[in-house]
Each structure stands twice: as C-alpha cells, then as structure tokens.
C-alpha atoms as a PDB file:
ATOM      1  CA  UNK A   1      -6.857  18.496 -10.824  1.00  0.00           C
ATOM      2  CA  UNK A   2      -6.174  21.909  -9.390  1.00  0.00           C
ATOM      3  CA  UNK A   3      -3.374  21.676  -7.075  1.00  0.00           C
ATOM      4  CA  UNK A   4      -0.914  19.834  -9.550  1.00  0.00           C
ATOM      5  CA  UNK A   5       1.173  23.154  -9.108  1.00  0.00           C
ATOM      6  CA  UNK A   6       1.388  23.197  -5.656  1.00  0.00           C
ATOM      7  CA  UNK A   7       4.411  22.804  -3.626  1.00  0.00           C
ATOM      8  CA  UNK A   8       2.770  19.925  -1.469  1.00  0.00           C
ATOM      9  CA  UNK A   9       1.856  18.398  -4.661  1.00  0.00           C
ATOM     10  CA  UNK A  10       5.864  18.169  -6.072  1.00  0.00           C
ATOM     11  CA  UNK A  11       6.558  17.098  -2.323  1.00  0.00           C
ATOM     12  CA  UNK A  12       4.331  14.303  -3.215  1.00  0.00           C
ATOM     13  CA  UNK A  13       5.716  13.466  -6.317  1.00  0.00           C
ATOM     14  CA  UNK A  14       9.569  13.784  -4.816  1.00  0.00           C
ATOM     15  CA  UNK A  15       8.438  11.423  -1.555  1.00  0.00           C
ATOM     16  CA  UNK A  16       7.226   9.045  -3.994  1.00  0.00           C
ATOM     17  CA  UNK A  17      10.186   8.577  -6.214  1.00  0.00           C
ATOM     18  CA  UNK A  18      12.304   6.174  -4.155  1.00  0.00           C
ATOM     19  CA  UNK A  19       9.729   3.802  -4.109  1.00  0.00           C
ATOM     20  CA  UNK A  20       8.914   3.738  -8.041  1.00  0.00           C
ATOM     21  CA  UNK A  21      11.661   1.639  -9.114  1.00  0.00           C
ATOM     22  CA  UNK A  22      10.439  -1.128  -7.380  1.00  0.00           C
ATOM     23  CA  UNK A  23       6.572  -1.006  -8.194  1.00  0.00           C
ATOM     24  CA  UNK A  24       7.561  -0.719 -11.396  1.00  0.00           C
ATOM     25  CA  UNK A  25       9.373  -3.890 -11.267  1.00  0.00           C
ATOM     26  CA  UNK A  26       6.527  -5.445  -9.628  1.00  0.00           C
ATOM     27  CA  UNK A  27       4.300  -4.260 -12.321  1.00  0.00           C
ATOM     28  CA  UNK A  28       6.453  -5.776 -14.658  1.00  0.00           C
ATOM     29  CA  UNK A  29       6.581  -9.372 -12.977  1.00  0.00           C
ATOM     30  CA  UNK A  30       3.160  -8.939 -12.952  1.00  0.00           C
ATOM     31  CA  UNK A  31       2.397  -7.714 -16.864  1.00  0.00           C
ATOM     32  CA  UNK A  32       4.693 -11.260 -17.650  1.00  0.00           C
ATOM     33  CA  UNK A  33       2.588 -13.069 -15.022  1.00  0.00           C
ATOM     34  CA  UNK A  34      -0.495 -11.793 -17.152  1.00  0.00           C
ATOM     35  CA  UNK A  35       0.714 -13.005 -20.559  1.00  0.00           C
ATOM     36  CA  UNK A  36       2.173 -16.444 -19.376  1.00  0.00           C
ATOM     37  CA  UNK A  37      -1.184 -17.549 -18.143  1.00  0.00           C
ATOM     38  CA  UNK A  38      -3.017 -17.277 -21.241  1.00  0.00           C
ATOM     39  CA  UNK A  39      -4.430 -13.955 -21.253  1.00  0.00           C
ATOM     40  CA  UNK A  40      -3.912 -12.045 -24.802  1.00  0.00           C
ATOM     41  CA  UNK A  41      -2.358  -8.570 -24.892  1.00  0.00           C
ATOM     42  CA  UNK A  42      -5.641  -6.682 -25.048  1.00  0.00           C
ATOM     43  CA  UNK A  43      -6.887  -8.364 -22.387  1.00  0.00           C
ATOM     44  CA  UNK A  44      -3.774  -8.321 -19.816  1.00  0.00           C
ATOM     45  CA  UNK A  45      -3.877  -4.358 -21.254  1.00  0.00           C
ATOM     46  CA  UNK A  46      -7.536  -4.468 -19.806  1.00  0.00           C
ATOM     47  CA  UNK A  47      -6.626  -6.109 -16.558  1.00  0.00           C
ATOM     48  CA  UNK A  48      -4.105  -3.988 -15.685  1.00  0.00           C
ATOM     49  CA  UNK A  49      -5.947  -0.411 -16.085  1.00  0.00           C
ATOM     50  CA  UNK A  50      -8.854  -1.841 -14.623  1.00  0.00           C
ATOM     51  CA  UNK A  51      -7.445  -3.811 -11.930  1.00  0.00           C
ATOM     52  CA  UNK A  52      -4.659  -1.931 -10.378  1.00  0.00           C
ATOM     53  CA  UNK A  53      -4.287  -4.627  -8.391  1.00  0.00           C
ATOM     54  CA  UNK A  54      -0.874  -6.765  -8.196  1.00  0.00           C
ATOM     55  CA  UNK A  55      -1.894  -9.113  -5.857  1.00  0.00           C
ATOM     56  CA  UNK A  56      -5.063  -9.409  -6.784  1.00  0.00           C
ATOM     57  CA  UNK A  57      -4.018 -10.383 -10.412  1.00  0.00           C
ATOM     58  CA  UNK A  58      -1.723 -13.070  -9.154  1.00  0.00           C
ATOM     59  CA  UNK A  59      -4.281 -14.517  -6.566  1.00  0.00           C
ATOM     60  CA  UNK A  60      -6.991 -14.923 -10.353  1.00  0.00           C
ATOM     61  CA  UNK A  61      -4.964 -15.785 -12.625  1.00  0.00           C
ATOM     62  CA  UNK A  62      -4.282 -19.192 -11.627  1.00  0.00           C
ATOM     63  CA  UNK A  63      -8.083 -19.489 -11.049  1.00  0.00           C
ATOM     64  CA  UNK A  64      -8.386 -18.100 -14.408  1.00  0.00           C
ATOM     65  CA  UNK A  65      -6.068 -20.537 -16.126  1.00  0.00           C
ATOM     66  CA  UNK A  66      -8.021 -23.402 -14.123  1.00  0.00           C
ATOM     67  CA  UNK A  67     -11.319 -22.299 -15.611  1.00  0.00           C
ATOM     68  CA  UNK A  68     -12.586 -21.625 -11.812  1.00  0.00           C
ATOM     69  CA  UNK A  69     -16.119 -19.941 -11.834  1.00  0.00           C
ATOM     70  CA  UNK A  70     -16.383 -16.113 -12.051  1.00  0.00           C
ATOM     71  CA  UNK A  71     -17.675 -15.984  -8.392  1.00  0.00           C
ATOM     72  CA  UNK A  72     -14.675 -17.602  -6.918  1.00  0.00           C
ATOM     73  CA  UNK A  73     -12.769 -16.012  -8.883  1.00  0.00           C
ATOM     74  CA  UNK A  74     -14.168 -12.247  -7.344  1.00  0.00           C
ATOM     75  CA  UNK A  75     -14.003 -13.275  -4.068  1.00  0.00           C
ATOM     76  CA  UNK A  76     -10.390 -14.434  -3.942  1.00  0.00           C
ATOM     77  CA  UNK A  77      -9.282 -11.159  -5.061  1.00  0.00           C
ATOM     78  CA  UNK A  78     -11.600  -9.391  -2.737  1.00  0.00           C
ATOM     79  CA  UNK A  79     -10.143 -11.204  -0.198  1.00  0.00           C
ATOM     80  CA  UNK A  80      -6.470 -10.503  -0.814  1.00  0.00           C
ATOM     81  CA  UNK A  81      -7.650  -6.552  -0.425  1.00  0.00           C
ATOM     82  CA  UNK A  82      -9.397  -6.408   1.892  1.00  0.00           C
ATOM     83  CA  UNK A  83      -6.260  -5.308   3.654  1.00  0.00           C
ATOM     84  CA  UNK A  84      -7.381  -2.091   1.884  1.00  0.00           C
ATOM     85  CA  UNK A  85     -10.259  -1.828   3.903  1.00  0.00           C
ATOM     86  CA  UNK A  86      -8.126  -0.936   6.589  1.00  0.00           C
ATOM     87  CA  UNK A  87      -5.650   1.216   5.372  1.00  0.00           C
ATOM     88  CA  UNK A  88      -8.372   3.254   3.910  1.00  0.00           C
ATOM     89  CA  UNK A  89      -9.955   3.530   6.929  1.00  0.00           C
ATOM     90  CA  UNK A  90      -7.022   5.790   8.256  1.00  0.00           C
ATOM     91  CA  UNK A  91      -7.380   8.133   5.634  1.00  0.00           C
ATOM     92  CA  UNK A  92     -10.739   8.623   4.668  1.00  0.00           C
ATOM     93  CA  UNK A  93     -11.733  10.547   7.068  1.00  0.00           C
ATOM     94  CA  UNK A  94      -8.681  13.278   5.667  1.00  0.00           C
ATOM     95  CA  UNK A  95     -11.147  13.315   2.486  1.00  0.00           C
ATOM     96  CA  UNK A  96     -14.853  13.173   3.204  1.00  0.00           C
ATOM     97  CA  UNK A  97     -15.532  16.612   2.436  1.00  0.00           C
ATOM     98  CA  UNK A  98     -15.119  15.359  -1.260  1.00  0.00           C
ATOM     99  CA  UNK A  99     -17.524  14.519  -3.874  1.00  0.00           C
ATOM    100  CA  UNK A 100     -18.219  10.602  -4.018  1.00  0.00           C
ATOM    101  CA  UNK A 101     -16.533  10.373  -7.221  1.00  0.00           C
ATOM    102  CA  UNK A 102     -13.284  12.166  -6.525  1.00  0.00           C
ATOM    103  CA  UNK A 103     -13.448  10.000  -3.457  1.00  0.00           C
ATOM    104  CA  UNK A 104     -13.900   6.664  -5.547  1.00  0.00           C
ATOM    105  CA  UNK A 105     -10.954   8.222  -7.493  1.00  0.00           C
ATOM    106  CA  UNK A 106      -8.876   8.729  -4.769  1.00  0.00           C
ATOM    107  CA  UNK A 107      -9.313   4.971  -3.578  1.00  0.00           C
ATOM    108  CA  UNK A 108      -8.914   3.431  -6.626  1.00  0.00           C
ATOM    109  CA  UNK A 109      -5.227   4.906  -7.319  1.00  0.00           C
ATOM    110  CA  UNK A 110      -4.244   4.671  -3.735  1.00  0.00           C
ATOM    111  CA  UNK A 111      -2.407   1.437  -2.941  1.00  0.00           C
ATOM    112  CA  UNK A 112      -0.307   0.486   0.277  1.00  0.00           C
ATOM    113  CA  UNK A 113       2.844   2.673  -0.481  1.00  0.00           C
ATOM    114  CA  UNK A 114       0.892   5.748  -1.150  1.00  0.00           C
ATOM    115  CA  UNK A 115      -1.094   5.013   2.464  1.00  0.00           C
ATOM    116  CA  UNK A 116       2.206   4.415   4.431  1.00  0.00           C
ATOM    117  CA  UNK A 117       3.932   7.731   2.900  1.00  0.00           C
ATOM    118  CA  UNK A 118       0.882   9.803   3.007  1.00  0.00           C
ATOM    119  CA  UNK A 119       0.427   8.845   7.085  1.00  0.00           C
ATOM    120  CA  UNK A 120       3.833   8.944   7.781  1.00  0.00           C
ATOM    121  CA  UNK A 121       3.652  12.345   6.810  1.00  0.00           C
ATOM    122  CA  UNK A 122       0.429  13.654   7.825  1.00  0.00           C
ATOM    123  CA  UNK A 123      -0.176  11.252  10.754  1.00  0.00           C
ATOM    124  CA  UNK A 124      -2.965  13.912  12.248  1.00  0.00           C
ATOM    125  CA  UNK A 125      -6.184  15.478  10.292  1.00  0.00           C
ATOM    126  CA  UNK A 126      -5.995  18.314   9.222  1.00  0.00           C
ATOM    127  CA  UNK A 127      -7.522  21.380  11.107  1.00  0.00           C
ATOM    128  CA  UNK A 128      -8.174  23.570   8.779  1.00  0.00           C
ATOM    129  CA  UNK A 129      -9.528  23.913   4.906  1.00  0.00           C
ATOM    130  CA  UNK A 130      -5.677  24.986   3.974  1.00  0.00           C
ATOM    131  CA  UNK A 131      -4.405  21.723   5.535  1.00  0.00           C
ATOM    132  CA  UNK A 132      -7.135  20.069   4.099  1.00  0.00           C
ATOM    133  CA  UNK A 133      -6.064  21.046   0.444  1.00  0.00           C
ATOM    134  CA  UNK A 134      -1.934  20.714   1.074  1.00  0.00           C
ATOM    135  CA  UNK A 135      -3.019  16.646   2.404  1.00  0.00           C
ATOM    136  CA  UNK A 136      -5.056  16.428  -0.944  1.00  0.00           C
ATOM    137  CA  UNK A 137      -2.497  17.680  -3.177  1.00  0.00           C
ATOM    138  CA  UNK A 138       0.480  15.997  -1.159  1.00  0.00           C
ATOM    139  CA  UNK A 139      -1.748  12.607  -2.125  1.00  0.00           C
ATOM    140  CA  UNK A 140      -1.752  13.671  -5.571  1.00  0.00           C
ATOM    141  CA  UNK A 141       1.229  13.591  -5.712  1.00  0.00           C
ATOM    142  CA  UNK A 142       2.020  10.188  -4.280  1.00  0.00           C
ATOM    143  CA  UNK A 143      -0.257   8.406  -6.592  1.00  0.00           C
ATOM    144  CA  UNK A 144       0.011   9.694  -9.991  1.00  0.00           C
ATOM    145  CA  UNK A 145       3.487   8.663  -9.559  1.00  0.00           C
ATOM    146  CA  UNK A 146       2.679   5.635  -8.194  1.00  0.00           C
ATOM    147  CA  UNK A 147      -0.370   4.788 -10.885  1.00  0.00           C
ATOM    148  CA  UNK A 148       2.157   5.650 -13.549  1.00  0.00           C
ATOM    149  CA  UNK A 149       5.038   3.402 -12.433  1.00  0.00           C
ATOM    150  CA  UNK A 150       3.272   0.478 -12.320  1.00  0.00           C
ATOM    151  CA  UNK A 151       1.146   0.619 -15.822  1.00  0.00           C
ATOM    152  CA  UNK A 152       4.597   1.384 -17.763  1.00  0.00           C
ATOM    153  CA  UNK A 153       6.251  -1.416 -15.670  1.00  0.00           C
ATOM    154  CA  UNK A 154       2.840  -3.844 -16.462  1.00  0.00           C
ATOM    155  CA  UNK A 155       2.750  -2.634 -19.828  1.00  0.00           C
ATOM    156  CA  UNK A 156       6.402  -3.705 -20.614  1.00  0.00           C
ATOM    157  CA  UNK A 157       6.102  -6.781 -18.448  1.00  0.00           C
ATOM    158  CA  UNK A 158       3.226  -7.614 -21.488  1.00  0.00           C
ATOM    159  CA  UNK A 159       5.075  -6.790 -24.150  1.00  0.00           C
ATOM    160  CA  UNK A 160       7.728  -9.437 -22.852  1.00  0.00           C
ATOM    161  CA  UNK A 161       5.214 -11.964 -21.787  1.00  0.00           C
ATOM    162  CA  UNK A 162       5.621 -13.882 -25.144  1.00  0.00           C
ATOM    163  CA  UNK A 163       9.866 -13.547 -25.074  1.00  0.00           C
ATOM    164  CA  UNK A 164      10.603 -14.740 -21.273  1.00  0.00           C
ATOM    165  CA  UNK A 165      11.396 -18.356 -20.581  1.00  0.00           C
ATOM    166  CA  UNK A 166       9.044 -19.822 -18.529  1.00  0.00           C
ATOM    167  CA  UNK A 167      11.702 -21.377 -15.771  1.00  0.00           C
ATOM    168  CA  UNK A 168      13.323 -17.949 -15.039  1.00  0.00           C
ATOM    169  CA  UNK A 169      11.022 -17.643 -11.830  1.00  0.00           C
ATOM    170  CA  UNK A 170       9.251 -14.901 -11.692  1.00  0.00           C
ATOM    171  CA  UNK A 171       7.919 -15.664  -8.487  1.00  0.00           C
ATOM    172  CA  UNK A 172      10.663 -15.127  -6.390  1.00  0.00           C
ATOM    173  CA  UNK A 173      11.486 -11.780  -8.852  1.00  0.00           C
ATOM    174  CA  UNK A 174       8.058 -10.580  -7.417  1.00  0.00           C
ATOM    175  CA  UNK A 175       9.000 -11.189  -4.183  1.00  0.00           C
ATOM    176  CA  UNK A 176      12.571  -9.232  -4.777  1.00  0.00           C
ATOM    177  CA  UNK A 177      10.395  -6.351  -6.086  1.00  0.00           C
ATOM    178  CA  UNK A 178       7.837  -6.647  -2.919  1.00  0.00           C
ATOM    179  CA  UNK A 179      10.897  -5.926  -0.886  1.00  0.00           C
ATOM    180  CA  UNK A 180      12.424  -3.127  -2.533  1.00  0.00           C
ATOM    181  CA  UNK A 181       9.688  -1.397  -2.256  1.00  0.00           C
ATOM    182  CA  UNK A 182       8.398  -2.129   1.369  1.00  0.00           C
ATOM    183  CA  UNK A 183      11.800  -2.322   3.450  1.00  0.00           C
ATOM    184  CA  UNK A 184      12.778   1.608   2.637  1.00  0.00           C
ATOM    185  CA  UNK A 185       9.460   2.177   4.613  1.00  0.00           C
ATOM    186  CA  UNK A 186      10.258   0.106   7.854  1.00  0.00           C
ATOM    187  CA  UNK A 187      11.640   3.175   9.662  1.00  0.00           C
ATOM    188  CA  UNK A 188      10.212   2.435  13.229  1.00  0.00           C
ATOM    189  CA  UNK A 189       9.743   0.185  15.806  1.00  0.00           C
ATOM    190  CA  UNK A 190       5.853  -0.225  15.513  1.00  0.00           C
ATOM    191  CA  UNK A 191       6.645  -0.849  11.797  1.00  0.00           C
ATOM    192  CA  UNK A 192       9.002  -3.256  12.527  1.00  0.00           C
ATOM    193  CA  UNK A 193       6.670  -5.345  14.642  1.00  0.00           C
ATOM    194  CA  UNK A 194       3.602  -5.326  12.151  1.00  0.00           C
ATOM    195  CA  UNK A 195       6.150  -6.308   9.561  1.00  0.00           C
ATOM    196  CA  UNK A 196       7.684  -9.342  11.522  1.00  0.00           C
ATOM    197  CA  UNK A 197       4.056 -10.594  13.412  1.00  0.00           C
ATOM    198  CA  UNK A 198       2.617 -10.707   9.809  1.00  0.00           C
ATOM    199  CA  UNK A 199       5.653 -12.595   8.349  1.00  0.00           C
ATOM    200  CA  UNK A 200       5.670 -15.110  10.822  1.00  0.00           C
ATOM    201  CA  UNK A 201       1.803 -15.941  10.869  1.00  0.00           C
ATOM    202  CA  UNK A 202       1.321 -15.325   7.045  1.00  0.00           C
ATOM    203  CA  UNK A 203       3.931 -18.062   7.023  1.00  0.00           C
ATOM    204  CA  UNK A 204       2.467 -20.307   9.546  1.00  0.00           C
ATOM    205  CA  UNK A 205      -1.209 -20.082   8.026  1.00  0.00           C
ATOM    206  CA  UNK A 206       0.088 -20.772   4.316  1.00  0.00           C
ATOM    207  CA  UNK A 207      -2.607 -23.817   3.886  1.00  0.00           C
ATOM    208  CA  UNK A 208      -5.503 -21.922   4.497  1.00  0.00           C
ATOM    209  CA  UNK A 209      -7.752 -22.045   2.097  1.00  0.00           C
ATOM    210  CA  UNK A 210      -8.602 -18.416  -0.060  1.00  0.00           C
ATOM    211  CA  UNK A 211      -5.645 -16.949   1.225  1.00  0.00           C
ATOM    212  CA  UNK A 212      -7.394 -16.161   4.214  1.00  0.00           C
ATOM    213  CA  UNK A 213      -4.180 -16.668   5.886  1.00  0.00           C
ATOM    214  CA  UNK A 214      -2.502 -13.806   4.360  1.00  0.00           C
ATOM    215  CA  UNK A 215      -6.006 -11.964   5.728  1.00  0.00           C
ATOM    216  CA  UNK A 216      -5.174 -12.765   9.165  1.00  0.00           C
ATOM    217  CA  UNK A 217      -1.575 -11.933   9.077  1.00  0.00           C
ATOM    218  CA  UNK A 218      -1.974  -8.568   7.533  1.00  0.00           C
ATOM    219  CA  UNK A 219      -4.707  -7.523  10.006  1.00  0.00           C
ATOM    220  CA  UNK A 220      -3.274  -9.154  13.393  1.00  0.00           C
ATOM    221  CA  UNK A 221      -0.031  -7.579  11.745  1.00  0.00           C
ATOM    222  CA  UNK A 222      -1.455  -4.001  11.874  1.00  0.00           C
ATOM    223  CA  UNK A 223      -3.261  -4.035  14.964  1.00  0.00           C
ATOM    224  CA  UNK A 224       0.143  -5.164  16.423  1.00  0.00           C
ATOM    225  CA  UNK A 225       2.209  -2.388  15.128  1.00  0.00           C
ATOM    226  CA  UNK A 226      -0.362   0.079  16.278  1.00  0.00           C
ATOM    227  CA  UNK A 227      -0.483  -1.083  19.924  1.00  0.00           C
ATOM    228  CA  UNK A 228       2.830  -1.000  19.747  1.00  0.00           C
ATOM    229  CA  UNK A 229       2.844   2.647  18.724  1.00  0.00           C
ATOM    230  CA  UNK A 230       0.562   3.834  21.117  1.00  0.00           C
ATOM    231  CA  UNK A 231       2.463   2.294  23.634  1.00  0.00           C
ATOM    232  CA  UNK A 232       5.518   4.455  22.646  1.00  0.00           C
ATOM    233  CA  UNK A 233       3.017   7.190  22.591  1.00  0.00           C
ATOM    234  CA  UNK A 234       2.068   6.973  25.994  1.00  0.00           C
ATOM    235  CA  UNK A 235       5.435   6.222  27.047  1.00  0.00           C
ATOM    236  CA  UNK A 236       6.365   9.773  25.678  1.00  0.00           C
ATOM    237  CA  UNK A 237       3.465  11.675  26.823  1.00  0.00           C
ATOM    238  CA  UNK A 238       4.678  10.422  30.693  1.00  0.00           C
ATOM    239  CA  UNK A 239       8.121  11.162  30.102  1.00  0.00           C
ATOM    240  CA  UNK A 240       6.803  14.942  29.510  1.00  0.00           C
ATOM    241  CA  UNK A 241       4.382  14.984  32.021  1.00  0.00           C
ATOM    242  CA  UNK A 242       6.935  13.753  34.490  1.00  0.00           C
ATOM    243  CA  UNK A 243       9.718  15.755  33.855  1.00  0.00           C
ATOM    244  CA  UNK A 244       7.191  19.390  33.777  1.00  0.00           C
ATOM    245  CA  UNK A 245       6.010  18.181  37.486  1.00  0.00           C
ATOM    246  CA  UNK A 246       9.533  18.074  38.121  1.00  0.00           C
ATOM    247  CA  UNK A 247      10.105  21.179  36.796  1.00  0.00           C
ATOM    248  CA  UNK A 248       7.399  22.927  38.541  1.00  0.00           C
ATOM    249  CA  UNK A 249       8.482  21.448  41.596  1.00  0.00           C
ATOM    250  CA  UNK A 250      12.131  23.249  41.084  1.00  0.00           C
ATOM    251  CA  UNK A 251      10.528  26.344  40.277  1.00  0.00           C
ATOM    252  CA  UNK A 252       8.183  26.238  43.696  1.00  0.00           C
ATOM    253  CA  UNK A 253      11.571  25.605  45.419  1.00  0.00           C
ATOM    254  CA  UNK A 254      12.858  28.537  44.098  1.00  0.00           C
END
C-alpha cells in the first residue's frame, strides 16, 4: 500500500474507530458461534480469514452441523450477501481504474460499515486522479481497521468457544453487537426509512425459506431509503431554484 501515510488514509482509520468496538464484539459472538458447532480451532481459524463473513458463517454453520450438502450449503451464504452486490455497486465505479486484483482486494475487506462511512463521506466520484487517490486511501483506512477488529474479536471468540456455557445466548449478544455498530450510522431520514422498511418486512418474511426473506428486506429496504433521498434532493434543488428566481426578480425591480 502506498498511501498508508496519507492524511485521508488516518481520516479513514479515525472515522472507523467508533464503529470497531462493536464488530469486534460481533466477531467474537461469531468466533464462539464457530467453536460451539463443532468446528475445531484450525478450522474456525480457517473460516474466519477466509470467510470474512459474519452472517454468512451463522447462516452455514447450522447447515454444517446438520451435515447439509456442500451446494446448499454455498448458496445459503451467497444468498445472505448478496446484499453486497448492491452496496458494491455504489462504489465500484470510485475504483475501476484499478488492477483486477487490488479490486478483488478491495471487495473482499469491504463489508457494510466500511460502504456506509466511505459514501457518507464521498457521496460523489471523484473528478480528478488526486480525488481518485484521497477516496482510495480514505478506504484504506476504513477497512484495515475494520478487517483487524473483527479477526482479533473472532480469534478470541475461538479461543473461548470451548469455556462459554452453552445457555448464555449468544444469539441475542449478536444481535446487541449488530446494533452497536449500525445505529451510530442512522444519521438521516433516508437512513431511517431503509432501516425501519427492512425491519418490518425482514420480520414479516421470517419463514421463507433460504433466508430469502432477509434478501427482500435488505433490497426493498435500500431502494426505499434512496427514493427517499432523492426526494429530499429534489426538494432542495427547488427550494434553490425558487428562491434565485425570486431573487432575480428583486434585482429586475431594482
């Protein structure tokens, strides 16, 4: 990495840090999760660097544990990210002039937090190859962080798996974690509504099968908050045109 020394790179880091407590909790419900299913430590070790994927993990397991063929398996965790799909989507663009590895790279250590940070930062492209390398390093910065957090947090979460009672319910500690993370980063009123619209329907379309609920809510979720923002948008940009006529008009008076 080249820009590690960059100012937008320690803005990165320093964006990042509110949020780390809480992934690393999450990683650590998760490293427990790991261990408490029947995976050994090398293997949960495995998961977790290769995976990057809390969600994901939780969503296999259970198939793992019930012996579920390899297929199913893969496609249950592809389908609780493809919520990525989206969310890279918004920022890819930001990084095509990259190689196809560093891009790979990029995607694999990105997760939601760094993608709501990074856009609520840099919610434009940038317009020129100086912006292009402060958005780069800023990202840096958000997801080595990030990356770190959560394999110390899965790490120790392993290392416990074998000393935590099995009734503590680590479940609803996941969820706890989920939260303390995410609600910092409702700061607006589009975010609000793509927050409560998934809620509600992820709730309502529990019994689908593959999680495919969680699918729906997360994607009618996001298309919800970003009507909602380009409403507000619009709303703005009439406002201003609006009160320039009037403007214009007092000037012509004059």
């Amino acid at each position: 990495m080249n820009n590690w020394k960059s100012a937008a790179f320690r803005t990165g880091v320093k964006t990042s840090l509110p949020s780390l407590f809480g992934i690393a909790a999450w990683g650590v419900v998760v490293g427990i999760a790991m261990i408490k299913t029947g995976l050994g430590i090398g293997h949960a070790i495995i998961m977790t660097l290769v995976v990057f994927a809390g969600s994901a993990q939780l969503a296999a397991l259970p198939l793992m544990l019930a012996h579920t063929p390899v297929w199913v398996v893969f496609a249950t965790a592809l389908i609780v990210n493809l919520r990525f799909l989206i969310m890279s989507a918004l920022i890819a663009p930001r990084f095509a002039h990259l190689s196809w590895i560093r891009r790979v790279w990029l995607g694999f250590l990105t997760g939601d937090v760094t993608v709501a940070l990074f856009t609520e930062r840099y919610p434009e492209h940038w317009q020129s190859q100086e912006q292009a390398e402060e958005q780069h390093a800023f990202l840096n910065g958000l997801i080595l962080p990030n990356w770190t957090a959560w394999q110390l947090g899965s790490l120790i979460g392993i290392s416990l798996g074998t000393q935590v009672p099995s009734d503590w319910g680590l479940g609803f500690a996941g969820t706890l974690a989920i939260l303390c993370v995410m609600l910092p980063l409702i700061r607006s009123r589009a975010a609000l509504t793509g927050v409560v619209v998934a809620s509600v329907l992820a709730i309502a379309l529990f019994s689908f099968p593959y999680k495919l609920g969680l699918l729906i809510a997360v994607v009618i979720g996001m298309f919800c908050a970003m009507w909602v923002e380009e409403r507000g948008a619009d709303g703005l940009d009439t406002e201003f045109v609006e009160e320039g006529t009037q403007n214009a008009k007092e000037c012509d008076g004059r």
